[in-house]
PDB file of N, CA and C in Angstrom:
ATOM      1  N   UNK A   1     -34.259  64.619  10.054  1.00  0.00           N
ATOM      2  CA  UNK A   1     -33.886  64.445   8.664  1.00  0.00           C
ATOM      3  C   UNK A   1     -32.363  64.390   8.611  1.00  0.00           C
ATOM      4  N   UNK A   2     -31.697  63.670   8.042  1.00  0.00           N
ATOM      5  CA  UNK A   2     -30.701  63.119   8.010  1.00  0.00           C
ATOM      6  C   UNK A   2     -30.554  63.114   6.660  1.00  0.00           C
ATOM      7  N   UNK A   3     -29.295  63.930   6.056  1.00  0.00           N
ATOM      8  CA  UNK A   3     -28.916  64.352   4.655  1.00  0.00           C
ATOM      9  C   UNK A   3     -27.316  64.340   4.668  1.00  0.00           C
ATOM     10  N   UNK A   4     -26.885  63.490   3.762  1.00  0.00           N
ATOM     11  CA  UNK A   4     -25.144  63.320   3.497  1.00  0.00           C
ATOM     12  C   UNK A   4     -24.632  64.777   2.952  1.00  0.00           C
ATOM     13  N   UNK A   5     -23.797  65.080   3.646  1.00  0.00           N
ATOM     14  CA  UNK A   5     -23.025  66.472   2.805  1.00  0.00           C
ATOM     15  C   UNK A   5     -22.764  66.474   1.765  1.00  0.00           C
ATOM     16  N   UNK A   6     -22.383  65.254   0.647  1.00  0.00           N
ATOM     17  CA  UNK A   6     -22.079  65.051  -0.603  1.00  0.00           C
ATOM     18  C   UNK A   6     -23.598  64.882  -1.368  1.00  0.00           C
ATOM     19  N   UNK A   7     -24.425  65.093  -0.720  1.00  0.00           N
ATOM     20  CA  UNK A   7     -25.729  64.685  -1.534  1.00  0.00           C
ATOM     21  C   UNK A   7     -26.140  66.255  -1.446  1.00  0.00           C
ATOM     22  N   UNK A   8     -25.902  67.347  -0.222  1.00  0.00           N
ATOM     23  CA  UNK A   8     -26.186  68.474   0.290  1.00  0.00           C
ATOM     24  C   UNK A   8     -25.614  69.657  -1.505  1.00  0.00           C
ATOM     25  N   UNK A   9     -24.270  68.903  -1.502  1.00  0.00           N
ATOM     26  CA  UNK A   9     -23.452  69.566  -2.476  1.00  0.00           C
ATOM     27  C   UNK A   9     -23.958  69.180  -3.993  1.00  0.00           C
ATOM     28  N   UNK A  10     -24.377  67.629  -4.028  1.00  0.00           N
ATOM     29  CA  UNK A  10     -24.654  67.589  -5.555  1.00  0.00           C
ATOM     30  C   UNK A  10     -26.188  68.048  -5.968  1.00  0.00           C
ATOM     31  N   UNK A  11     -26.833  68.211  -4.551  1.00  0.00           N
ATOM     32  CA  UNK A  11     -28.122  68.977  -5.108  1.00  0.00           C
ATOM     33  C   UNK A  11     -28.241  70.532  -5.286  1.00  0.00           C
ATOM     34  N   UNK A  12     -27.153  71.065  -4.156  1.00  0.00           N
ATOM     35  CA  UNK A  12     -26.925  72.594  -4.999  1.00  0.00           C
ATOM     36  C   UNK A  12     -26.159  72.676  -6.179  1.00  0.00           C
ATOM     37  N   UNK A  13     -25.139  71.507  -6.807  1.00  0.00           N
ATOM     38  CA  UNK A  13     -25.413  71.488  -7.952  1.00  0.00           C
ATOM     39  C   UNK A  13     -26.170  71.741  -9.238  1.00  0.00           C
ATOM     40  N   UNK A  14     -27.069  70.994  -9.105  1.00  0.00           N
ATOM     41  CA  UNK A  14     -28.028  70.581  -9.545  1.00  0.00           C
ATOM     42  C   UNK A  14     -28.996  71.564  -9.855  1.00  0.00           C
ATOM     43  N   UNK A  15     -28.699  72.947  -8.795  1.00  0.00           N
ATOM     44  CA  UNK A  15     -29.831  73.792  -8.658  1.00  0.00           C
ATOM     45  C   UNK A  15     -30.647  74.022  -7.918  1.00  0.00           C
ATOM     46  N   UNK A  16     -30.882  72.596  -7.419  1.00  0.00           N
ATOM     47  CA  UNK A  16     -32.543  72.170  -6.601  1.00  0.00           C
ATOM     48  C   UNK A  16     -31.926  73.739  -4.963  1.00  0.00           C
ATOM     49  N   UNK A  17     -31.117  73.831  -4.669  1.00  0.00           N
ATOM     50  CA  UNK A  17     -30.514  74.554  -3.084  1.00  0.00           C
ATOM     51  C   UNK A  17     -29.809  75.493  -3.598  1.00  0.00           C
ATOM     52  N   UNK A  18     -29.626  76.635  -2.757  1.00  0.00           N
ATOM     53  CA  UNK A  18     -29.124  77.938  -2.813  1.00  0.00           C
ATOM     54  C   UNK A  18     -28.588  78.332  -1.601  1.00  0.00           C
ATOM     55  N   UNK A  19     -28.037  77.587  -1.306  1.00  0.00           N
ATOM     56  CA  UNK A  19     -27.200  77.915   0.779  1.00  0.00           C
ATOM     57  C   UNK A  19     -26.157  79.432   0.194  1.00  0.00           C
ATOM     58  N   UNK A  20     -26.265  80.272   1.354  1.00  0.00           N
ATOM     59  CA  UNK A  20     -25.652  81.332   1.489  1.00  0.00           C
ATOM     60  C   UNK A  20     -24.197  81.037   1.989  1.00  0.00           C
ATOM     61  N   UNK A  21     -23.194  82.021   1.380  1.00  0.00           N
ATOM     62  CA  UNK A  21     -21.898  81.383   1.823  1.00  0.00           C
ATOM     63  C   UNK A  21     -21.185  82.195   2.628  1.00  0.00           C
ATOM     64  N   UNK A  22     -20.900  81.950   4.467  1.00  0.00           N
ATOM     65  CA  UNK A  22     -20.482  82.487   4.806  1.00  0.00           C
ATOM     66  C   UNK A  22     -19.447  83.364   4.485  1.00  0.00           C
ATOM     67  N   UNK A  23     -18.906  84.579   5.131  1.00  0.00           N
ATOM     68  CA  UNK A  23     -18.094  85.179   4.331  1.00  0.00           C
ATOM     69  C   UNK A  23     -16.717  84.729   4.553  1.00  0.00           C
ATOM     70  N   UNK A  24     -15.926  84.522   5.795  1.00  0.00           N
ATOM     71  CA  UNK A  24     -15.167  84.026   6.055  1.00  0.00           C
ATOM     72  C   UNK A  24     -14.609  82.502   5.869  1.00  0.00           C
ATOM     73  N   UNK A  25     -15.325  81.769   6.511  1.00  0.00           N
ATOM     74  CA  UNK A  25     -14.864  80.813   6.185  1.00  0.00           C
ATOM     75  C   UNK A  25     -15.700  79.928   4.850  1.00  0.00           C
ATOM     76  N   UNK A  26     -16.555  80.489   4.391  1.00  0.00           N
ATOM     77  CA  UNK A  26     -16.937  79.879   3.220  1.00  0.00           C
ATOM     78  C   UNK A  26     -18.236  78.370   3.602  1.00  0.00           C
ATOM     79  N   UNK A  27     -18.473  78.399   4.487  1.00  0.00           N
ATOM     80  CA  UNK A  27     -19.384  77.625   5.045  1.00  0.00           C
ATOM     81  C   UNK A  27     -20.531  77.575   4.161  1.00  0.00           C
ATOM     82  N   UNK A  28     -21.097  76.780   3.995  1.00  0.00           N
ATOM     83  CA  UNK A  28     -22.477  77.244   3.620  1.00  0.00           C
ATOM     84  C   UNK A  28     -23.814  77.219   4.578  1.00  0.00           C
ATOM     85  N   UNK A  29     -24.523  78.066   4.333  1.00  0.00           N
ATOM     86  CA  UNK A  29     -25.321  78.729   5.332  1.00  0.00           C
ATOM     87  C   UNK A  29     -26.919  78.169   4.903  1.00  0.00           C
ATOM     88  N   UNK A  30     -28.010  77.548   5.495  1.00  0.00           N
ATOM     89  CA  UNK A  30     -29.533  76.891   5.122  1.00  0.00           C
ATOM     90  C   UNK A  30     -30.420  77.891   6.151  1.00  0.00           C
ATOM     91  N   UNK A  31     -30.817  78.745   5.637  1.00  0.00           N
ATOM     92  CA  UNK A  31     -31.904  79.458   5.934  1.00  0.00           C
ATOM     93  C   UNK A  31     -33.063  79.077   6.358  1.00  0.00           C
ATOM     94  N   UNK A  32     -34.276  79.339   6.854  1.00  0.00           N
ATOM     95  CA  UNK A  32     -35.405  78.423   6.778  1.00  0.00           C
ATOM     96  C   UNK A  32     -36.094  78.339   5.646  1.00  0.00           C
ATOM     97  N   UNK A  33     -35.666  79.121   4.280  1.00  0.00           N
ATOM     98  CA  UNK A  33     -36.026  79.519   3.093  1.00  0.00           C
ATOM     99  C   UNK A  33     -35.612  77.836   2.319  1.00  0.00           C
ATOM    100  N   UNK A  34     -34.532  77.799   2.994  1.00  0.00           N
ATOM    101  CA  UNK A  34     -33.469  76.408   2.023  1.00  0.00           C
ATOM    102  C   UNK A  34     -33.706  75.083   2.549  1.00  0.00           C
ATOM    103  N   UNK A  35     -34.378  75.366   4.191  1.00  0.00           N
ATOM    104  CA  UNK A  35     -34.496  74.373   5.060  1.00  0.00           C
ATOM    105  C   UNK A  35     -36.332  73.500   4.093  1.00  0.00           C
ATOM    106  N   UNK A  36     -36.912  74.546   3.994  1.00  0.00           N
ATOM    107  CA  UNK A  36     -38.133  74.165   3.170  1.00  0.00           C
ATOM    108  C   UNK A  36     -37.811  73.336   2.251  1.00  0.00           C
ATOM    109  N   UNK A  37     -36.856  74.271   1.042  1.00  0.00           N
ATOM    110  CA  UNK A  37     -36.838  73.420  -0.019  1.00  0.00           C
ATOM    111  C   UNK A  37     -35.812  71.998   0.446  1.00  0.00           C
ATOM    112  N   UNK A  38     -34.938  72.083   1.259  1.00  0.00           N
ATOM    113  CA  UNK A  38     -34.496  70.898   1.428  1.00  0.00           C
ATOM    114  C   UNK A  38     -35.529  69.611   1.796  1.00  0.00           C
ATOM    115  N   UNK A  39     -36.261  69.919   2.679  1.00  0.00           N
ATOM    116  CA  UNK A  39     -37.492  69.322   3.253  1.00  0.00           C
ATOM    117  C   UNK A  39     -37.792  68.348   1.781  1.00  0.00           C
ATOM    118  N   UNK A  40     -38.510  69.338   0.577  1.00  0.00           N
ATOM    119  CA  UNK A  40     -39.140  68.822  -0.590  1.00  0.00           C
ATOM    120  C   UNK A  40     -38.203  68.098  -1.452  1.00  0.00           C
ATOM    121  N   UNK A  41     -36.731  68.662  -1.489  1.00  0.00           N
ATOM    122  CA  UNK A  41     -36.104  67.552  -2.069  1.00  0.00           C
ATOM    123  C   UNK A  41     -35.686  66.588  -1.077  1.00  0.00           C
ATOM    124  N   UNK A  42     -36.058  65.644  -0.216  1.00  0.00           N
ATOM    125  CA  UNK A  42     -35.406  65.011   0.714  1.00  0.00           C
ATOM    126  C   UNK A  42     -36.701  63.968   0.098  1.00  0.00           C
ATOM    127  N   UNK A  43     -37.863  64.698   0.772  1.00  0.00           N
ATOM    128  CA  UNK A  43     -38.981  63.876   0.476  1.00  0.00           C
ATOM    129  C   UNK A  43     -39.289  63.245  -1.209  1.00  0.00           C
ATOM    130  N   UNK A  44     -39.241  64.245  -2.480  1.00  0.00           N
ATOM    131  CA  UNK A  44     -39.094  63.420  -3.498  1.00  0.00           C
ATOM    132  C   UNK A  44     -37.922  62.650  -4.092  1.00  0.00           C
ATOM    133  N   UNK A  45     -36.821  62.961  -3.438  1.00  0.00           N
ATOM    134  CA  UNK A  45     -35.932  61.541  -3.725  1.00  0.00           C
ATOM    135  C   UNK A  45     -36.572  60.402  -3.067  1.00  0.00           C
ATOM    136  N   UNK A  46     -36.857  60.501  -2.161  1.00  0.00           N
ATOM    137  CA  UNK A  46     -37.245  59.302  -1.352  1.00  0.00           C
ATOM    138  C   UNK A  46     -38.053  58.862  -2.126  1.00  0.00           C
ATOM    139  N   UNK A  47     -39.410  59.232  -2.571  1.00  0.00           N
ATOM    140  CA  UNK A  47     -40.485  58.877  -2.962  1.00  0.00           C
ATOM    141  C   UNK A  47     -39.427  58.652  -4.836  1.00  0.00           C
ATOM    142  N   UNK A  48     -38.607  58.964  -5.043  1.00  0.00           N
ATOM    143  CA  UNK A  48     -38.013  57.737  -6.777  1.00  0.00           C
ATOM    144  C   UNK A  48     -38.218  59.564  -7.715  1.00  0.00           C
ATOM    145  N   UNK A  49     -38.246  60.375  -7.367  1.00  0.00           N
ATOM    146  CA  UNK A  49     -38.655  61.556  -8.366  1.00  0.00           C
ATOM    147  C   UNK A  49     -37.222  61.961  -8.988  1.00  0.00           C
ATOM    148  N   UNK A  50     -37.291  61.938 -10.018  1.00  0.00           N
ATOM    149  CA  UNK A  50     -35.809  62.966 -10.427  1.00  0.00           C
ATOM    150  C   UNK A  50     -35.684  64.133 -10.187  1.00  0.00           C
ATOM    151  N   UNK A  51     -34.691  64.980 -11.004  1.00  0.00           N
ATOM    152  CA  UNK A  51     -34.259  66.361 -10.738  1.00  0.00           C
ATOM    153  C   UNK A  51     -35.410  67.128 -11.538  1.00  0.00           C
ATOM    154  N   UNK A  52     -35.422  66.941 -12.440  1.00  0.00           N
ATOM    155  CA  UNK A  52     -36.276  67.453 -13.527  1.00  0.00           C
ATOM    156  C   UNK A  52     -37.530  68.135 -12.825  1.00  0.00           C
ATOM    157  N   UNK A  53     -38.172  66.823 -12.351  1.00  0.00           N
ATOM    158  CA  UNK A  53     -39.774  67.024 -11.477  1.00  0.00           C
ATOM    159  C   UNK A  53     -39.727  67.877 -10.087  1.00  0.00           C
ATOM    160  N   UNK A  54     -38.286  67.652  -9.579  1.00  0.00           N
ATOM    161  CA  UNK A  54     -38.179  68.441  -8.072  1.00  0.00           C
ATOM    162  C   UNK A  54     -37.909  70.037  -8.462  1.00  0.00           C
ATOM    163  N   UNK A  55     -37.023  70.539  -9.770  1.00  0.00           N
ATOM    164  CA  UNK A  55     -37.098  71.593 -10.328  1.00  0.00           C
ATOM    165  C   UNK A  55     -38.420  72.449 -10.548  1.00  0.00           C
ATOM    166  N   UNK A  56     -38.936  71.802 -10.957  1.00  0.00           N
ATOM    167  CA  UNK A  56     -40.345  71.958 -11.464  1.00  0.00           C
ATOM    168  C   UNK A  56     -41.269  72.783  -9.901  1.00  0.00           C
ATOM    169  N   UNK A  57     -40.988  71.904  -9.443  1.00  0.00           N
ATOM    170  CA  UNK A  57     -41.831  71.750  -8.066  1.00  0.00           C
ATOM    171  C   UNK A  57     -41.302  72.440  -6.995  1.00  0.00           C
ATOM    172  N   UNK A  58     -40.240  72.672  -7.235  1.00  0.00           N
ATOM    173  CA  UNK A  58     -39.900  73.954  -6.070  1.00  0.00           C
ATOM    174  C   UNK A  58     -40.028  75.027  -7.088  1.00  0.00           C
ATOM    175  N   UNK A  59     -39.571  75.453  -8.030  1.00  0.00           N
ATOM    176  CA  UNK A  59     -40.117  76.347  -8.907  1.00  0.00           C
ATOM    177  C   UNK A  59     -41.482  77.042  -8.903  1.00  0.00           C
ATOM    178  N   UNK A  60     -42.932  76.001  -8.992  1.00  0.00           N
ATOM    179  CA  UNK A  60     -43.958  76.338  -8.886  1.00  0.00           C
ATOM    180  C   UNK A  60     -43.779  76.681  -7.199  1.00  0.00           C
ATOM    181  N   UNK A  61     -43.808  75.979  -6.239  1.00  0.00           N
ATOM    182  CA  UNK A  61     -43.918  76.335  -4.745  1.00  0.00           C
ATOM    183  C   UNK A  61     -43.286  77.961  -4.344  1.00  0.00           C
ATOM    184  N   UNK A  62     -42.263  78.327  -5.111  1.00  0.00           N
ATOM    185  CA  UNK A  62     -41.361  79.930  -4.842  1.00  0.00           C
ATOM    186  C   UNK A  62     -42.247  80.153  -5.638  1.00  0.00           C
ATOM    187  N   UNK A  63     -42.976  80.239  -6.911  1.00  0.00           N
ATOM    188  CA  UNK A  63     -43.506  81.502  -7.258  1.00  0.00           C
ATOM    189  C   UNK A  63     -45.158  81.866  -6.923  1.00  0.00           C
ATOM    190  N   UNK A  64     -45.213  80.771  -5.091  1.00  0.00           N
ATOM    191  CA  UNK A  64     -46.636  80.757  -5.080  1.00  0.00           C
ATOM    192  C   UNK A  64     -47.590  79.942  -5.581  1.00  0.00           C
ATOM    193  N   UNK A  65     -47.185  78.836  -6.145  1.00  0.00           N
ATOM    194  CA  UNK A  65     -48.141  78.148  -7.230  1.00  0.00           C
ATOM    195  C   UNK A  65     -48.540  76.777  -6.531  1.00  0.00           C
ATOM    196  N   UNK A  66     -48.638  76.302  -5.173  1.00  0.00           N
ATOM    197  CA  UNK A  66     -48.656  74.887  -4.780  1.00  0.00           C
ATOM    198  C   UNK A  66     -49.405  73.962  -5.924  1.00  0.00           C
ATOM    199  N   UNK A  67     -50.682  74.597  -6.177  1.00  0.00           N
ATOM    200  CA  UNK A  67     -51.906  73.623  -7.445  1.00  0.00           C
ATOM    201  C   UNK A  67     -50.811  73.090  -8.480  1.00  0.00           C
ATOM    202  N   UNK A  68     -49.666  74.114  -8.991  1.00  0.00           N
ATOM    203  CA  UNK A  68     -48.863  73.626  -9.997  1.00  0.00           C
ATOM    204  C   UNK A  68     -48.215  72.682  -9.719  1.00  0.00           C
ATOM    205  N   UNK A  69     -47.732  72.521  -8.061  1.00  0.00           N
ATOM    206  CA  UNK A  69     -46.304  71.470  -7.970  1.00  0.00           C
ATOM    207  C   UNK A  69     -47.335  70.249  -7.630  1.00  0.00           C
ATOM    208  N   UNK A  70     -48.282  70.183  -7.073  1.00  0.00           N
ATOM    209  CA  UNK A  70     -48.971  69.442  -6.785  1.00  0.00           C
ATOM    210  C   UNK A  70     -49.332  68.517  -8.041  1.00  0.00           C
ATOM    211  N   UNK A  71     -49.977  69.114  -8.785  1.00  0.00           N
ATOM    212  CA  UNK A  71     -50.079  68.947 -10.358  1.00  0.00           C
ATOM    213  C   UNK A  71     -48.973  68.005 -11.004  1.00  0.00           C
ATOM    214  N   UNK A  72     -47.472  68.497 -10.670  1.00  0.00           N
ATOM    215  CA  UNK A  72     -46.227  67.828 -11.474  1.00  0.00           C
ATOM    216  C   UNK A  72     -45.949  66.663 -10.909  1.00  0.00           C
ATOM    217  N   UNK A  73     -46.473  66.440  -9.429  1.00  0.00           N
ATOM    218  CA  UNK A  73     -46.077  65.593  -8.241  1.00  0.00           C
ATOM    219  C   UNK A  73     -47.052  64.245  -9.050  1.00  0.00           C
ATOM    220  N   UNK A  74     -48.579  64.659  -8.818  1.00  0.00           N
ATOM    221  CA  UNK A  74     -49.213  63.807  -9.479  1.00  0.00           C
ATOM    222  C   UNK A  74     -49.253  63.037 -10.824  1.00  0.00           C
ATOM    223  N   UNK A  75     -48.387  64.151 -11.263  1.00  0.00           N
ATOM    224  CA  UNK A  75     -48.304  63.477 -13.112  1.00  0.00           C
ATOM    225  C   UNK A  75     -47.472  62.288 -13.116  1.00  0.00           C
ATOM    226  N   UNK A  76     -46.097  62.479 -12.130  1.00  0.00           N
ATOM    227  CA  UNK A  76     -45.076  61.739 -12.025  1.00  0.00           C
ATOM    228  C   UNK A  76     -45.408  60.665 -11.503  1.00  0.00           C
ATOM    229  N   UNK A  77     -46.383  60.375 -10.197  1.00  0.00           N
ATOM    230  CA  UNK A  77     -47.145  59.508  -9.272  1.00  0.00           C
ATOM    231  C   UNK A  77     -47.906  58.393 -10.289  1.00  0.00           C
ATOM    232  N   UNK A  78     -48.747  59.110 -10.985  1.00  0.00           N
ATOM    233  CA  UNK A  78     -49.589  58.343 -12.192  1.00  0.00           C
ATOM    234  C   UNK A  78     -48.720  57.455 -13.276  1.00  0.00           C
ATOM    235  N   UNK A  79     -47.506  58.050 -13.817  1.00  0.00           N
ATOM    236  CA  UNK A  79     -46.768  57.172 -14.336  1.00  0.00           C
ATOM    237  C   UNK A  79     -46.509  56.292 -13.669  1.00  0.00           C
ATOM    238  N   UNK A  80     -45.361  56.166 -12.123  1.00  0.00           N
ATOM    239  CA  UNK A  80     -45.031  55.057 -11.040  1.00  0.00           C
ATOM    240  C   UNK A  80     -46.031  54.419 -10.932  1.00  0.00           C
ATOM    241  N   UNK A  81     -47.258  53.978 -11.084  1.00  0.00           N
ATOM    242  CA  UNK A  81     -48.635  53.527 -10.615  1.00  0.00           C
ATOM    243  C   UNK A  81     -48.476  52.905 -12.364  1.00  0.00           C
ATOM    244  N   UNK A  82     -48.397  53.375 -13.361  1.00  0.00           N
ATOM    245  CA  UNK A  82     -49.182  52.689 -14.508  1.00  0.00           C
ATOM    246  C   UNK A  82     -47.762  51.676 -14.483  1.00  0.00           C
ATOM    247  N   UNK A  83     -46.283  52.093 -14.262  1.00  0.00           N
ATOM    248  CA  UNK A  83     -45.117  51.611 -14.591  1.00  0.00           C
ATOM    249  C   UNK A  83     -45.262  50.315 -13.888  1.00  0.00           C
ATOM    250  N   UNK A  84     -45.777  50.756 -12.327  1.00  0.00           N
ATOM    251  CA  UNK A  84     -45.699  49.247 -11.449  1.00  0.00           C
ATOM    252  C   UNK A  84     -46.749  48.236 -12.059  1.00  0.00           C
ATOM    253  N   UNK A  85     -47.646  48.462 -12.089  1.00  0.00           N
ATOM    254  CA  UNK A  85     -49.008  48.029 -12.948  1.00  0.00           C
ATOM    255  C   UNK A  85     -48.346  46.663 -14.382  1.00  0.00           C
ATOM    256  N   UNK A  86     -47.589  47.186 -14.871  1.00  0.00           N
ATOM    257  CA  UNK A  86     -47.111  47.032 -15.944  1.00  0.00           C
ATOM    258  C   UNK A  86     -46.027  45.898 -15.066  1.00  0.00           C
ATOM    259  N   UNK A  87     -45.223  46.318 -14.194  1.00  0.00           N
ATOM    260  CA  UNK A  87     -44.212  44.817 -13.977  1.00  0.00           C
ATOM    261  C   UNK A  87     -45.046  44.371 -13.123  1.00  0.00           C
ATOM    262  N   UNK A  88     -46.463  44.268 -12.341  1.00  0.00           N
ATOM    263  CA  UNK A  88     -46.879  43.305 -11.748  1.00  0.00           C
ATOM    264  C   UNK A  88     -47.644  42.295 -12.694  1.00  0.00           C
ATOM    265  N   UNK A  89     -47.728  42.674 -13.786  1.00  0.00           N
ATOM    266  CA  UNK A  89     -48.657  41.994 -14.643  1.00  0.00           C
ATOM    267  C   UNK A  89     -47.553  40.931 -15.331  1.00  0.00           C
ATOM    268  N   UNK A  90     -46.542  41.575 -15.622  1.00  0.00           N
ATOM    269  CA  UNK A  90     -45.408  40.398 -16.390  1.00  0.00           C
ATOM    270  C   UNK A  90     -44.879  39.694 -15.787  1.00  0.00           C
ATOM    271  N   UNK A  91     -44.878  39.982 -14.169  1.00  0.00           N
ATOM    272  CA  UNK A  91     -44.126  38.700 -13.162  1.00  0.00           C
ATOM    273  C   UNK A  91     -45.511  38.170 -12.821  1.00  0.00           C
ATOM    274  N   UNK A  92     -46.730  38.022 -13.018  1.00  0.00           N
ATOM    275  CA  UNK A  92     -47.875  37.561 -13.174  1.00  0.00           C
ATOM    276  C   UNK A  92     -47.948  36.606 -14.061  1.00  0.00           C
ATOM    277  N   UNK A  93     -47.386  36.844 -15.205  1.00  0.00           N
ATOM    278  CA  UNK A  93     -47.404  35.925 -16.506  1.00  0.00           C
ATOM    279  C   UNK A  93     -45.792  35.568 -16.416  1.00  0.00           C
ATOM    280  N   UNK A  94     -45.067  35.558 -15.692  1.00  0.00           N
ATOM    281  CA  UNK A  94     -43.840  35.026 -16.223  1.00  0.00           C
ATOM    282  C   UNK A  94     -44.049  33.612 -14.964  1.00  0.00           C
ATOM    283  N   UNK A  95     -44.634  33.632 -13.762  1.00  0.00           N
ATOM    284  CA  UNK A  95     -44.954  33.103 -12.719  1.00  0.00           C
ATOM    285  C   UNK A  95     -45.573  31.795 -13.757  1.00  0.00           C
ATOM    286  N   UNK A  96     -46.928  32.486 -14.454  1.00  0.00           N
ATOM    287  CA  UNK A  96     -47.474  31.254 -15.081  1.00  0.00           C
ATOM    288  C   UNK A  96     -47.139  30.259 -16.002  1.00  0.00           C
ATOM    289  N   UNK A  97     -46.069  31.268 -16.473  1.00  0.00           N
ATOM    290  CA  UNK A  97     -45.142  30.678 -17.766  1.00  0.00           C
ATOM    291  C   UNK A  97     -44.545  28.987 -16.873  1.00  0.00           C
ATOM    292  N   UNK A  98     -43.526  29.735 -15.855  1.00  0.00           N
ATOM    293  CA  UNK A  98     -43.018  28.702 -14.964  1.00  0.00           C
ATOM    294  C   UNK A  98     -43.534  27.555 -14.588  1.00  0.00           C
ATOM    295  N   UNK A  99     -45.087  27.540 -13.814  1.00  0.00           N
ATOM    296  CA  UNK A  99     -45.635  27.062 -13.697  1.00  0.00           C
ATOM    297  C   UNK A  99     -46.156  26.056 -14.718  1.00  0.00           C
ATOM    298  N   UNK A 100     -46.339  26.103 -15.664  1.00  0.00           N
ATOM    299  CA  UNK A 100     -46.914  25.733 -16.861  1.00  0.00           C
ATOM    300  C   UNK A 100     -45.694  24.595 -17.413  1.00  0.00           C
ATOM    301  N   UNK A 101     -44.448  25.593 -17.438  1.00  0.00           N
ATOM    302  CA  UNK A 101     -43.517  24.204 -17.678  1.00  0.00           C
ATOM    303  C   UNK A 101     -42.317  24.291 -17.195  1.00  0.00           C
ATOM    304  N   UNK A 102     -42.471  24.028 -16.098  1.00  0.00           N
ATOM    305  CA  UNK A 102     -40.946  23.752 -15.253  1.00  0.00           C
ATOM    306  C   UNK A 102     -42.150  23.179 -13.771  1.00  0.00           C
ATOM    307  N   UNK A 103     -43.088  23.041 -13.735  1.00  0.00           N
ATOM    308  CA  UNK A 103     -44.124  23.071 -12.517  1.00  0.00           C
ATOM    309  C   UNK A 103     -43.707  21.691 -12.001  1.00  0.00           C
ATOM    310  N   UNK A 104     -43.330  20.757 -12.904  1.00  0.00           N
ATOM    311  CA  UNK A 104     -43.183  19.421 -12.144  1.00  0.00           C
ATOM    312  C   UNK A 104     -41.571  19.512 -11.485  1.00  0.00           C
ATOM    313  N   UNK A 105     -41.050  20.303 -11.652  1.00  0.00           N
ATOM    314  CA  UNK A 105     -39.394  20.469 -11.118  1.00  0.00           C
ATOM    315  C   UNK A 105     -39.911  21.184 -10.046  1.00  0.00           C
ATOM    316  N   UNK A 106     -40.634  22.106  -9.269  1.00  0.00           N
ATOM    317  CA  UNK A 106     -40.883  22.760  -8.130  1.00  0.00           C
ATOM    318  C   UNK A 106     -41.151  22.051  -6.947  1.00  0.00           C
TER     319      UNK A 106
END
């Protein structure tokens, strides 16, 4: 897993990470506690999730709750699925549009 330090920093921003700060030099420190949640936010950026839903979802996962994050994961999944649904159908009909009248220019 391969994570930019400036992405490391704007997600403990953010909240989503909690790295411990060395005392001396101020380092920040990933536990296997942080290494987890890094894991889950690595994987739902990838997969298009915002902050909102990854909050959520490490939230439910620390207080024990997987059914819950699982739950928030899917809600978000079902939208991406109705959203894509929705632009495959209009470049479906914009295709036919074309076709219909510009078809002899192709």
């Amino acid at each position: 897993m391969s994570v930019r330090v400036s992405a490391l920093h704007f997600w403990e921003q953010q909240g989503l990470l909690h790295p411990v700060r060395e005392q001396h030099s101020r380092y920040r420190l990933y536990d296997e506690h942080q290494m987890s949640r890094l894991r889950v936010v690595v994987l739902l950026r990838e997969a298009g999730y915002d902050f909102k839903v990854i909050r959520s979802v490490l939230d439910e996962l620390a207080a024990g709750r997987p059914e819950k994050a699982i739950a928030a994961v899917e809600r978000r999944r079902e939208e991406l699925t109705r959203t894509s649904w929705v632009c495959i159908e209009a470049l479906a009909c914009f295709q036919c549009y074309v076709r219909e009248f510009y078809g002899e220019l192709l």
